[in-house]
C-alpha atoms as a PDB file:
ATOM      1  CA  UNK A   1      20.524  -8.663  -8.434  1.00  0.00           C
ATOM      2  CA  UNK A   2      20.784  -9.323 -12.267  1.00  0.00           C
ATOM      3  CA  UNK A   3      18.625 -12.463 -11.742  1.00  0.00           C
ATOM      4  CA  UNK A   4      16.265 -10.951  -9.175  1.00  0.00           C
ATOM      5  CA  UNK A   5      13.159 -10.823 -11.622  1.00  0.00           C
ATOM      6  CA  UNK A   6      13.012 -13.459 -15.076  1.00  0.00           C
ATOM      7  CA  UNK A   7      10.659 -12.424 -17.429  1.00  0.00           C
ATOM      8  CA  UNK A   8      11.125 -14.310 -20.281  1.00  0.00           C
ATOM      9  CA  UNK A   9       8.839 -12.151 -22.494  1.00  0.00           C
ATOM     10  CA  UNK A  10      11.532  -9.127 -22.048  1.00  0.00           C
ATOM     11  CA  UNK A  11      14.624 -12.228 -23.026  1.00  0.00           C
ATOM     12  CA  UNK A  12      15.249 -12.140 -26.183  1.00  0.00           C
ATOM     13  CA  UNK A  13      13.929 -15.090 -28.404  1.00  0.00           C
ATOM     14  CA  UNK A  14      10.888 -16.526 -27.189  1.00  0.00           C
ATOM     15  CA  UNK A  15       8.903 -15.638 -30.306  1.00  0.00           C
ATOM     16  CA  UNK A  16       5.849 -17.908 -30.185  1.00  0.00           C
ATOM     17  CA  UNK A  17       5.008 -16.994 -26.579  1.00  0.00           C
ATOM     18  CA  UNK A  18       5.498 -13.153 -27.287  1.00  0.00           C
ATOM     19  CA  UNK A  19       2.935 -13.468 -30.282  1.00  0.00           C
ATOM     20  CA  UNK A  20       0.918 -15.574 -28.578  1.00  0.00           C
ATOM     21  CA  UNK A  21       1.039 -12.811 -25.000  1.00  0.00           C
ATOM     22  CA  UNK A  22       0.809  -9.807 -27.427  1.00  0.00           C
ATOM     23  CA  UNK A  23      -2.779 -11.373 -29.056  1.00  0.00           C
ATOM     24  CA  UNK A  24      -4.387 -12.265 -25.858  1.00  0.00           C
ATOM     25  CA  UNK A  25      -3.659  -9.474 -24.517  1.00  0.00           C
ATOM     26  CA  UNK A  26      -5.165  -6.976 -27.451  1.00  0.00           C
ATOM     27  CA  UNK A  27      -7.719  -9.546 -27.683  1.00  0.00           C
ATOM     28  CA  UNK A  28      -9.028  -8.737 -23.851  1.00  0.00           C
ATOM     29  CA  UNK A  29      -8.825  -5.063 -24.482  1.00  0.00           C
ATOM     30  CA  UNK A  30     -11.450  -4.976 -27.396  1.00  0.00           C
ATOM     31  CA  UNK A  31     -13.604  -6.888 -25.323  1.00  0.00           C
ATOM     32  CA  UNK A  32     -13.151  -4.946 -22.425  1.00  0.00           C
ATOM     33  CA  UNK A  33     -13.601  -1.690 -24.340  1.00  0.00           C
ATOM     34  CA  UNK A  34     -16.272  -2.948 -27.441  1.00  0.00           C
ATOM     35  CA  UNK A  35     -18.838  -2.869 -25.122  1.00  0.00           C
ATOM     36  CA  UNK A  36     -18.288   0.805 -23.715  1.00  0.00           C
ATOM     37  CA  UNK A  37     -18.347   2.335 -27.136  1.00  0.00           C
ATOM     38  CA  UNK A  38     -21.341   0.592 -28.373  1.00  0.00           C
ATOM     39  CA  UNK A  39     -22.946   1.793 -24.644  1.00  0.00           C
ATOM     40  CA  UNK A  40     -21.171   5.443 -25.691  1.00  0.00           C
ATOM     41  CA  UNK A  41     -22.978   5.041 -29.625  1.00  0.00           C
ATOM     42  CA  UNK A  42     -26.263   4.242 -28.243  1.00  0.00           C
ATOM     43  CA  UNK A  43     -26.799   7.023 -25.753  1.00  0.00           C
ATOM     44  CA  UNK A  44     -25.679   9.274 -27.572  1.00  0.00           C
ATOM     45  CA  UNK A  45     -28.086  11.654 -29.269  1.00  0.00           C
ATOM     46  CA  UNK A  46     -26.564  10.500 -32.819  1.00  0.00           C
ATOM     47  CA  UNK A  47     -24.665   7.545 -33.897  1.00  0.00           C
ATOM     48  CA  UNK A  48     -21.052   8.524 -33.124  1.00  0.00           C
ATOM     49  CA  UNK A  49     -19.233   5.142 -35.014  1.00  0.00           C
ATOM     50  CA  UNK A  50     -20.918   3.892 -38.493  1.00  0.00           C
ATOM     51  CA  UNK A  51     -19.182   0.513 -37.651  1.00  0.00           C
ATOM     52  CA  UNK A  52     -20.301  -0.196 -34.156  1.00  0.00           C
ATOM     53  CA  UNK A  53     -23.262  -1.730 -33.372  1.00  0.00           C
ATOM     54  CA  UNK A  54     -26.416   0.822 -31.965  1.00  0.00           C
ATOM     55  CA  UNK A  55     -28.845  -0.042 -30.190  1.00  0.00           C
ATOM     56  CA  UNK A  56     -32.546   2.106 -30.347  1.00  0.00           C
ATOM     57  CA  UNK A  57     -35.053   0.074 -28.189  1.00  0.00           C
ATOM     58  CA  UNK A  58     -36.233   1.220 -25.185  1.00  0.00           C
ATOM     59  CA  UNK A  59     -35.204  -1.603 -23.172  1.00  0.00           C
ATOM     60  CA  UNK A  60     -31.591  -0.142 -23.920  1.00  0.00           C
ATOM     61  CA  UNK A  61     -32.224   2.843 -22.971  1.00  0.00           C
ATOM     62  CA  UNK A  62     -34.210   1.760 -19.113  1.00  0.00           C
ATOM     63  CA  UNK A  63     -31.282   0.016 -18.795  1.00  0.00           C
ATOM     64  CA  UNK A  64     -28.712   2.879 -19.166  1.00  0.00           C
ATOM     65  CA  UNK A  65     -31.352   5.214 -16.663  1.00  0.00           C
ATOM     66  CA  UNK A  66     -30.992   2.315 -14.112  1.00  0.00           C
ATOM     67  CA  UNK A  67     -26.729   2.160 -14.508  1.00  0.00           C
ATOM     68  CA  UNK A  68     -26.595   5.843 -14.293  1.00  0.00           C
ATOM     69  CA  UNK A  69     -29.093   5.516 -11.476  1.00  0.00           C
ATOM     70  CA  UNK A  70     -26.730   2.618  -9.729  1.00  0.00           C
ATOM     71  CA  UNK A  71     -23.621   4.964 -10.210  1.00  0.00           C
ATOM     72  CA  UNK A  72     -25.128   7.912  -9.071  1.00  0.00           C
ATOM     73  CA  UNK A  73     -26.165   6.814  -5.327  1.00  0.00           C
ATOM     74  CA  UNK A  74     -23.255   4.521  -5.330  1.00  0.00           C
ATOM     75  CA  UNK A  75     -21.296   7.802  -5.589  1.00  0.00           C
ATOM     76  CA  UNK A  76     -23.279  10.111  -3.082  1.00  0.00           C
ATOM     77  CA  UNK A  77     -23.312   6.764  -0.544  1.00  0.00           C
ATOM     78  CA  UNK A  78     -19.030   6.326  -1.057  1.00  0.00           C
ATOM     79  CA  UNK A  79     -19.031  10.590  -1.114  1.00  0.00           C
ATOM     80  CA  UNK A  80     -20.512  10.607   2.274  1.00  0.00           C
ATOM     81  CA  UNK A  81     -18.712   7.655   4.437  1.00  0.00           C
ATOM     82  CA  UNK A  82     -15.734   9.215   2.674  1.00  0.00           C
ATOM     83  CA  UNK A  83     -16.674  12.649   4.689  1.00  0.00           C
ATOM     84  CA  UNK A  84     -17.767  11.201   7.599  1.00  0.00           C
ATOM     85  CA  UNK A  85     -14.550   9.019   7.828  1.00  0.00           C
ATOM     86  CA  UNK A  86     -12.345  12.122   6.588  1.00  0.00           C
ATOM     87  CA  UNK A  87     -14.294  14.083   9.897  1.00  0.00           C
ATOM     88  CA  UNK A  88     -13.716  11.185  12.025  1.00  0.00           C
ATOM     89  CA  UNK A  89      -9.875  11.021  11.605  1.00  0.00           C
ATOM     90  CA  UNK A  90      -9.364  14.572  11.877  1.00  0.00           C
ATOM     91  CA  UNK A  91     -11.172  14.444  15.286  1.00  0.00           C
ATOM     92  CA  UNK A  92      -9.308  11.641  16.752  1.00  0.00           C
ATOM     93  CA  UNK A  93      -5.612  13.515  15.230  1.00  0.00           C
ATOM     94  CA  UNK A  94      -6.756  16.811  17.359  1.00  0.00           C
ATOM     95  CA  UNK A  95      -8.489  15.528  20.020  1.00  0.00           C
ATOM     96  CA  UNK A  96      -7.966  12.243  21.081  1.00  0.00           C
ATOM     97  CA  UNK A  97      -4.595  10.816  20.070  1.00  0.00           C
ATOM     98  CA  UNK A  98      -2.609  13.550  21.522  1.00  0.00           C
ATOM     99  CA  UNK A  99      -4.231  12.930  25.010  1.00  0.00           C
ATOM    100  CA  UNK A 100      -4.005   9.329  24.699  1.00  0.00           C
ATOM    101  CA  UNK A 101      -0.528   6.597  25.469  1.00  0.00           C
ATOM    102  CA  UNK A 102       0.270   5.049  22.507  1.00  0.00           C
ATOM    103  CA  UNK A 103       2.947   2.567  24.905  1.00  0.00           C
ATOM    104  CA  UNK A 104       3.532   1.920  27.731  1.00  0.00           C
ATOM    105  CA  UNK A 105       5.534   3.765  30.106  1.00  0.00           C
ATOM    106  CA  UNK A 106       6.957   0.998  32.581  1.00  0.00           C
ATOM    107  CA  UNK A 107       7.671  -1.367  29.447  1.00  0.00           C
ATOM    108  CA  UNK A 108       9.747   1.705  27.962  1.00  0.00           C
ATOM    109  CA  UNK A 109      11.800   2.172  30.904  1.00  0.00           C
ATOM    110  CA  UNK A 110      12.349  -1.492  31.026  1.00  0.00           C
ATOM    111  CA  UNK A 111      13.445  -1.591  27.388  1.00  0.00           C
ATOM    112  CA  UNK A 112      15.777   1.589  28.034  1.00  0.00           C
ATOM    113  CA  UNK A 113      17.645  -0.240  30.898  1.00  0.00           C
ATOM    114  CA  UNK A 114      18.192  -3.279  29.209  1.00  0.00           C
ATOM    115  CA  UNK A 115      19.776  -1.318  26.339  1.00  0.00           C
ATOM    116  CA  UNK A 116      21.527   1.301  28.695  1.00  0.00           C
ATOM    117  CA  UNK A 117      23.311  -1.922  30.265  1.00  0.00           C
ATOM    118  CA  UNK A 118      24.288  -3.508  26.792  1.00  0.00           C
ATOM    119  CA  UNK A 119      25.708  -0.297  25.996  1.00  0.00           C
ATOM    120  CA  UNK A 120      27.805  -0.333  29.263  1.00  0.00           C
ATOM    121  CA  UNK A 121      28.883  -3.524  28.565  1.00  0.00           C
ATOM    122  CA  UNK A 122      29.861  -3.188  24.936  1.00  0.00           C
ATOM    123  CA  UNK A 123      30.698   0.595  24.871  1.00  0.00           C
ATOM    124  CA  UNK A 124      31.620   1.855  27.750  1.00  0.00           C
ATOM    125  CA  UNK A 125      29.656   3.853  30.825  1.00  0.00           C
ATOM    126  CA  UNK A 126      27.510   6.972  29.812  1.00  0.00           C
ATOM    127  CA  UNK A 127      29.546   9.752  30.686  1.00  0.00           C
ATOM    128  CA  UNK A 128      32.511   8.320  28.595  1.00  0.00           C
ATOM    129  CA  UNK A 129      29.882   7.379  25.351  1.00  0.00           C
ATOM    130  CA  UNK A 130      28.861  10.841  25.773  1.00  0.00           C
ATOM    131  CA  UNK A 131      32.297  12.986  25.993  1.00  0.00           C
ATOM    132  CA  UNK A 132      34.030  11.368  22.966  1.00  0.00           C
ATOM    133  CA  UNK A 133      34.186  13.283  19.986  1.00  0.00           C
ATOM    134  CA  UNK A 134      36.172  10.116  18.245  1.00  0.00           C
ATOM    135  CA  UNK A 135      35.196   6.085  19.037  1.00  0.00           C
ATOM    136  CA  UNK A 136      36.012   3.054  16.365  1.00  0.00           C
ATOM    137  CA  UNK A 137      33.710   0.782  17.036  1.00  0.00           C
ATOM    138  CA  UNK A 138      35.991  -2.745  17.161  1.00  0.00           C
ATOM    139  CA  UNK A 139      34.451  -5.573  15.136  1.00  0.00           C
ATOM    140  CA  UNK A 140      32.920  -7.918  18.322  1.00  0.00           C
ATOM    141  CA  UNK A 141      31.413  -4.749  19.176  1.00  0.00           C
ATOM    142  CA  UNK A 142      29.059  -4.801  16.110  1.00  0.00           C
ATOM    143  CA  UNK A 143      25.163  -5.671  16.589  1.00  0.00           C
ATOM    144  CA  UNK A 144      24.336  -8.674  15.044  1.00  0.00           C
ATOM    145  CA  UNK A 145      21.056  -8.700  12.965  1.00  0.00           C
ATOM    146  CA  UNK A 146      17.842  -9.419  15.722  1.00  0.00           C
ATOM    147  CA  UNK A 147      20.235  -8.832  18.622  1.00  0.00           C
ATOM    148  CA  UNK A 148      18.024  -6.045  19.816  1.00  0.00           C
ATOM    149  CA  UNK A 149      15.352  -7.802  19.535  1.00  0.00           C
ATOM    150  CA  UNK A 150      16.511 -11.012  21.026  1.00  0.00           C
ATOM    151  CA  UNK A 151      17.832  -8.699  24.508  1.00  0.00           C
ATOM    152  CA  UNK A 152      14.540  -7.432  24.557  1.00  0.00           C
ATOM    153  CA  UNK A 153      12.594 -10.656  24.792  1.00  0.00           C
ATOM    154  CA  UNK A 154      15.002 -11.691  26.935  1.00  0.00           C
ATOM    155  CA  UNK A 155      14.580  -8.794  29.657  1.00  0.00           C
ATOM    156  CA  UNK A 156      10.698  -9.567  29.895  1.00  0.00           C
ATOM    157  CA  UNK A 157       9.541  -6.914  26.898  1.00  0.00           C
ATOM    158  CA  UNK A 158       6.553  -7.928  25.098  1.00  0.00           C
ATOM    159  CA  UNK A 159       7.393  -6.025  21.726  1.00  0.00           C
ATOM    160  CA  UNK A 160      10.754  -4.556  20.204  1.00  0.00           C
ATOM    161  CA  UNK A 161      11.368  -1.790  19.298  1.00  0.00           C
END
């Protein structure tokens, strides 16, 4: 498990490549967030950051009604599919799941009697499985991993469990 994940920029050494990962990285961020702040300096009623660039032509400013514009029914149009869909689901969970089959009935008995006569066979009938307080389980007795699975296909089931 000590191995599971390498990341060599959390080994130590690897010095260049750190450097190199740490500038990139700040690098992306200013010009992910440069923009936003000049957007936040020119909108605003009075220039927030002295350094920044600010913009004052109108242009700018039709631009910034049209974003706010986009976001706005972009919002109310995600805001109502989210209701609808919220309405839709809650319908369905109190009125039709519960009188609906999720599986099906004659593959589930099939499945139990497949396992019922496993557990005979490895275990012992029902009544005895049942009325013992104490069982070790010997080691040939253990399920191998996809055994289930494997009976199952075997008897004729479509899907496991």
């Amino acid at each position: 498990m000590k191995d599971f994940v390498q990341d060599l920029f959390f080994e130590k050494g690897h010095l260049p490549m750190k450097i190199r990962e740490v500038f990139v990285t700040l690098l992306y961020w200013i010009f992910l967030v440069l923009p936003i702040l000049i957007l936040f300096n020119s909108v605003s009623p009075h220039v927030i950051w002295q350094e920044l660039y600010h913009w004052t032509y109108r242009d700018g400013f039709e631009l910034t009604r049209f974003i706010e514009l986009s976001i706005l029914v972009a919002f109310l149009i995600i805001l109502a599919f989210s209701i609808f869909f919220l309405l839709r689901n809650n319908y369905f969970e109190k009125h039709i799941y519960p009188n609906q089959l999720t599986y099906d009935e004659d593959e589930l008995k099939l499945k139990k009697e497949i396992l019922e006569k496993m557990y005979e066979e490895r275990f012992g009938d029902k009544e005895f499985r049942e009325s013992a307080k104490y069982y070790a389980v010997e080691g040939e007795q253990n399920l191998e991993n996809g055994f289930v699975d494997d009976l199952l296909k075997k008897g004729g089931t479509t899907r496991s469990l």
